[in-house]
Protein backbone atom coordinates (compact mmCIF):
# COMPACT_ATOMS: atom_id res chain seq x y z
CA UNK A 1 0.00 0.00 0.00
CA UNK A 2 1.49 3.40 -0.84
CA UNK A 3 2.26 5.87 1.59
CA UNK A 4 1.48 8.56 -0.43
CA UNK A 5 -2.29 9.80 -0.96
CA UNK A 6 -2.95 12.89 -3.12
CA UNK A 7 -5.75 15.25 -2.81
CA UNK A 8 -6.57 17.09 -6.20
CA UNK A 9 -9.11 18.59 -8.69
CA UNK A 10 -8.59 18.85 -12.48
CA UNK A 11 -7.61 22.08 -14.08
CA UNK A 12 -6.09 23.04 -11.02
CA UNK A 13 -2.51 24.02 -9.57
CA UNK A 14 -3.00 20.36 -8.47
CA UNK A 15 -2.06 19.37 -11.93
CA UNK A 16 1.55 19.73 -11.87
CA UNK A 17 1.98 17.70 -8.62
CA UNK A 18 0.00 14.91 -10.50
CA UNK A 19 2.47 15.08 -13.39
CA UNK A 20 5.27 14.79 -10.88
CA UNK A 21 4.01 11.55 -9.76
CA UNK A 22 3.50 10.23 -12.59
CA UNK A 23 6.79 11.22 -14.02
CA UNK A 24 7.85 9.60 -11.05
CA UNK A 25 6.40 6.23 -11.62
CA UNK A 26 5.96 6.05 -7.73
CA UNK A 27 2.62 4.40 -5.99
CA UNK A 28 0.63 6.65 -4.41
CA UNK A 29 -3.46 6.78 -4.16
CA UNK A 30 -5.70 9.69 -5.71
CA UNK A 31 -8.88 11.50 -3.71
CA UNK A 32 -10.63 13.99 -6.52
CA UNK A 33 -12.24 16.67 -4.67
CA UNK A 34 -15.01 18.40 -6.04
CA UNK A 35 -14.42 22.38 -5.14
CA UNK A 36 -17.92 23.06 -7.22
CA UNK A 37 -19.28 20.92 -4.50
CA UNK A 38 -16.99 22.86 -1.78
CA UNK A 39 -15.77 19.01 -0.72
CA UNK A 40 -12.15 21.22 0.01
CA UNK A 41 -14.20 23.17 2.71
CA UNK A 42 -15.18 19.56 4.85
CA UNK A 43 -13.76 19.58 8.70
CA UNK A 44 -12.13 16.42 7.70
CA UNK A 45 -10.35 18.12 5.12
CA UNK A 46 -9.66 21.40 6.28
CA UNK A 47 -8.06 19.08 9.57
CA UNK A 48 -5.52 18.15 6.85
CA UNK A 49 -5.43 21.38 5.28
CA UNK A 50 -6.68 24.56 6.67
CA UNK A 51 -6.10 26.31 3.44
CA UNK A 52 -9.04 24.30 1.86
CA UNK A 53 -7.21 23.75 -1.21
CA UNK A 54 -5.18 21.60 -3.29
CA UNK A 55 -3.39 19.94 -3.26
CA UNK A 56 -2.47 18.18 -0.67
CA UNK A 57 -0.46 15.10 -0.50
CA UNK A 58 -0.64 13.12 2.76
CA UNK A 59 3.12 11.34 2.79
CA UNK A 60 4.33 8.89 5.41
CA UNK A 61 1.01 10.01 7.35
CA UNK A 62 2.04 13.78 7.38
CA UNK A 63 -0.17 16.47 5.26
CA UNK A 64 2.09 18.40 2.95
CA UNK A 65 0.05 21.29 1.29
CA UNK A 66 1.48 24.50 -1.29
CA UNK A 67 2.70 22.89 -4.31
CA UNK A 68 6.07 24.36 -4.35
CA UNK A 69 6.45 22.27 -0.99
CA UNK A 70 5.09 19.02 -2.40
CA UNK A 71 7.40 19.34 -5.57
CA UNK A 72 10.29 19.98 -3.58
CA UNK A 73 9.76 17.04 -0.92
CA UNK A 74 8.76 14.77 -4.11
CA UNK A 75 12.03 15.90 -5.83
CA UNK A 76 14.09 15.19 -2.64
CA UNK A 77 12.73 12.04 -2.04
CA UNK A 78 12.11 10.22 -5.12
CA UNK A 79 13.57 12.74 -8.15
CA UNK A 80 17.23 12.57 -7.61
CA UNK A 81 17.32 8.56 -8.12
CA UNK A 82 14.66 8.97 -11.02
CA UNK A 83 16.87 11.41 -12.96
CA UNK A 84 13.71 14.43 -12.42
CA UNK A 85 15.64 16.24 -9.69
CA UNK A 86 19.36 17.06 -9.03
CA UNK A 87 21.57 16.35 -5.87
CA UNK A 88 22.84 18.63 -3.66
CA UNK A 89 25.06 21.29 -5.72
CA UNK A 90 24.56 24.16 -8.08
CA UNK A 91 22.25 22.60 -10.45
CA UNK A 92 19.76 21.71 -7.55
CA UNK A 93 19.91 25.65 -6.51
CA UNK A 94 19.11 26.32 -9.68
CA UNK A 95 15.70 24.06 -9.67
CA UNK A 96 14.89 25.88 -6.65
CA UNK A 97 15.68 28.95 -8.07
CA UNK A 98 12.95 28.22 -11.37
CA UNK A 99 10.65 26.62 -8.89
CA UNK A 100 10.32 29.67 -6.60
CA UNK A 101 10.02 31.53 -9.42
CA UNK A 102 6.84 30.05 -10.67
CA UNK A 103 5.34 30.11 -7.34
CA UNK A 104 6.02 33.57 -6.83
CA UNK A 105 6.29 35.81 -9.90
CA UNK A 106 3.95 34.21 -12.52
CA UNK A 107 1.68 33.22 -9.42
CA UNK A 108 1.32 36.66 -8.40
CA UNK A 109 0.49 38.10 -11.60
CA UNK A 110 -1.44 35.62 -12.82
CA UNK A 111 -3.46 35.90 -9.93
CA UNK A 112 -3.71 39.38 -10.33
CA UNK A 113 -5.06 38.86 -13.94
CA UNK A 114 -7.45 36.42 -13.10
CA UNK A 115 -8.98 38.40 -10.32
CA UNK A 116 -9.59 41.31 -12.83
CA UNK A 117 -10.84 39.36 -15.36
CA UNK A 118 -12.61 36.14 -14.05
CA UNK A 119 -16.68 36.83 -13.72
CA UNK A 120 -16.71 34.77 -10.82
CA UNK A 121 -15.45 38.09 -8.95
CA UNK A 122 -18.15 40.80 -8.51
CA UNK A 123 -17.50 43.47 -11.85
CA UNK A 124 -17.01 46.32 -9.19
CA UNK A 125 -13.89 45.09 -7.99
CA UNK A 126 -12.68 43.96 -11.44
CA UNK A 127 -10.07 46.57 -12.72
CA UNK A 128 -9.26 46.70 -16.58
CA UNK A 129 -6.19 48.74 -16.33
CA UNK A 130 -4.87 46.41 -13.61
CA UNK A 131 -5.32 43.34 -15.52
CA UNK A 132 -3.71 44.84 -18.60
CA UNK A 133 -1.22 45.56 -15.95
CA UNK A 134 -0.57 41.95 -15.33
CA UNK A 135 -0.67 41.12 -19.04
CA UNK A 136 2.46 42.77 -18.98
CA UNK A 137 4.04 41.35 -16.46
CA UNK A 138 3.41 38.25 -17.44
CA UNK A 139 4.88 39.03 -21.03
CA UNK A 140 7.97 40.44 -19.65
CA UNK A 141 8.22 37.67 -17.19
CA UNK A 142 7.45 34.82 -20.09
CA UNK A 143 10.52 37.02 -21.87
CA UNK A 144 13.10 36.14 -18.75
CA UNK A 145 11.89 32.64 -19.50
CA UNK A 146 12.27 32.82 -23.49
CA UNK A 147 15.92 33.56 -22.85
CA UNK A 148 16.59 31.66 -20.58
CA UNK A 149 15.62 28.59 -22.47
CA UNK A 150 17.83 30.01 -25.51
CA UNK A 151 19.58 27.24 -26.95
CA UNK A 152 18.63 24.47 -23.98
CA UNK A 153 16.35 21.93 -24.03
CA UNK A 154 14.92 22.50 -20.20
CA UNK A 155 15.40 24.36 -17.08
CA UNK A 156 18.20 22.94 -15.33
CA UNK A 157 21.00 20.51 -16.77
CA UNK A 158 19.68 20.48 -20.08
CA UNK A 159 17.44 17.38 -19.03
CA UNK A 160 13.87 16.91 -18.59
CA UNK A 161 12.75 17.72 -14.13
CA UNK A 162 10.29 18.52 -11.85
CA UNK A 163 11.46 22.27 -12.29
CA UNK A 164 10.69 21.69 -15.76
CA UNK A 165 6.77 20.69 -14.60
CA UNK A 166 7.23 23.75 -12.01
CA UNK A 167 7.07 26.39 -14.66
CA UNK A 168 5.60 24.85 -17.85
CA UNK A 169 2.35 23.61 -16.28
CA UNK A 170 1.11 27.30 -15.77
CA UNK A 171 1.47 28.57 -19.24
CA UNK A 172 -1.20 27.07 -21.50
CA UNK A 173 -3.35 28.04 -18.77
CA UNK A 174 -2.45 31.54 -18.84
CA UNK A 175 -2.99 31.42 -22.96
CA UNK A 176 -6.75 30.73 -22.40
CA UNK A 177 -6.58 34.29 -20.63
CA UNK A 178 -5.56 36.65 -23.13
CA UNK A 179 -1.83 36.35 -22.67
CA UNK A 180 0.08 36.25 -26.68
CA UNK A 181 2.35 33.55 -26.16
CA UNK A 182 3.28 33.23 -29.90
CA UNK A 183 6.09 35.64 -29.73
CA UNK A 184 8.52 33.71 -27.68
CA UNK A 185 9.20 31.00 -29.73
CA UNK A 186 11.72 29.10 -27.34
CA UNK A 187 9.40 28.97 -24.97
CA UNK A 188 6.67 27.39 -27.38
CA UNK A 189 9.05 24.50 -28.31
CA UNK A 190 9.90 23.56 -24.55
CA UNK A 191 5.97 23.62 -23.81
CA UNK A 192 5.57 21.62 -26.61
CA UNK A 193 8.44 18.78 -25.50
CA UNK A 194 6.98 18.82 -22.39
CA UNK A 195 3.54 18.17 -22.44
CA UNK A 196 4.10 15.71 -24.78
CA UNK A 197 5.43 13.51 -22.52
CA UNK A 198 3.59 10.73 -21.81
CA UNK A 199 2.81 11.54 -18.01
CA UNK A 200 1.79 14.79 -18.97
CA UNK A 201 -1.16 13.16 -21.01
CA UNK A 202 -2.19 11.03 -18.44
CA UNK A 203 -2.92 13.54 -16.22
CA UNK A 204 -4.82 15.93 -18.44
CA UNK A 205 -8.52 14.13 -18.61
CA UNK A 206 -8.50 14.36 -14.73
């Protein structure tokens, strides 16, 4: 029996912690949650996570919730003998250096787009000028990332990782919200290699 239990909902940040495992060919057991339903709001799950989000992965017994932190005990654990993670040197700072990056610069503007745009937020607190606002960030951040992959295949040592799945899973998301990805063509071609990958198609139906 694994020892690993995920908590997730499709379309969700949850989806690049479910391409992780599967990338990582590790046994672990899957709990959908429906957030329509508000199942993410239950005591039983808010005792586990008091966020009511996802994910959450529940490892050796102990909730882990934010999926930087789940992607970064995953990597530690399993990644480095699977090839999807690097040990302890430069390279590995480097993951954690794309990783973070993800979760904090394209998260916040993204968010910022989303609540600006999304109808789901009341229209009065919906700002035009502030989501065009985060448009442009998130151009001139998808930029950094169009250099950066210049000439390289992924993220960090040239091979495929979870930093890789860190960063890419975000940006066909943000495409569906007005953001012109078609100029950065590096960053096109590494989408591309990645969600091709097998694992990557198993999680997308959900």
């Amino acid at each position: 029996m694994s020892d690993l239990k995920l908590y997730y909902a499709p379309m969700t940040s949850a989806d690049r912690v479910h391409w992780a495992l599967e990338e990582l060919g590790v046994p672990y057991e899957k709990v959908k949650l429906d957030l329509a339903a508000g199942e993410q709001r239950k005591p039983e799950y808010l005792a586990l996570n008091p966020n009511g989000k996802v994910p959450l992965l529940v490892a050796e017994g102990k909730p882990i919730f934010e999926g930087l932190a789940i992607l970064l005990y995953l990597g530690e654990r399993f990644g480095v003998d699977k090839g999807l993670f690097p040990p302890p040197n430069a390279d590995r700072a480097e993951a954690f250096k794309w990783m973070a990056w993800a979760s904090v610069t394209l998260y916040e503007a993204t968010v910022r787009l989303l609540r600006n745009t999304l109808e789901r937020f009341p229209a009065d607190e919906r700002n035009p000028k502030v989501a065009e606002g985060a448009r442009n960030d998130l151009a001139q951040a998808i930029g950094i990332l169009d250099r950066e992959l210049d000439g390289k295949e992924y993220l960090v040592g040239n091979q495929f990782s979870l930093a890789d799945i860190a960063v890419v899973s975000a940006l066909p998301f943000l495409a569906r919200f007005g953001v012109d990805l078609s100029p950065f063509t590096n960053v096109n071609a590494w989408i591309e290699r990645c969600t091709s990958r097998p694992a990557a198609k198993r999680v997308r139906p959900g």
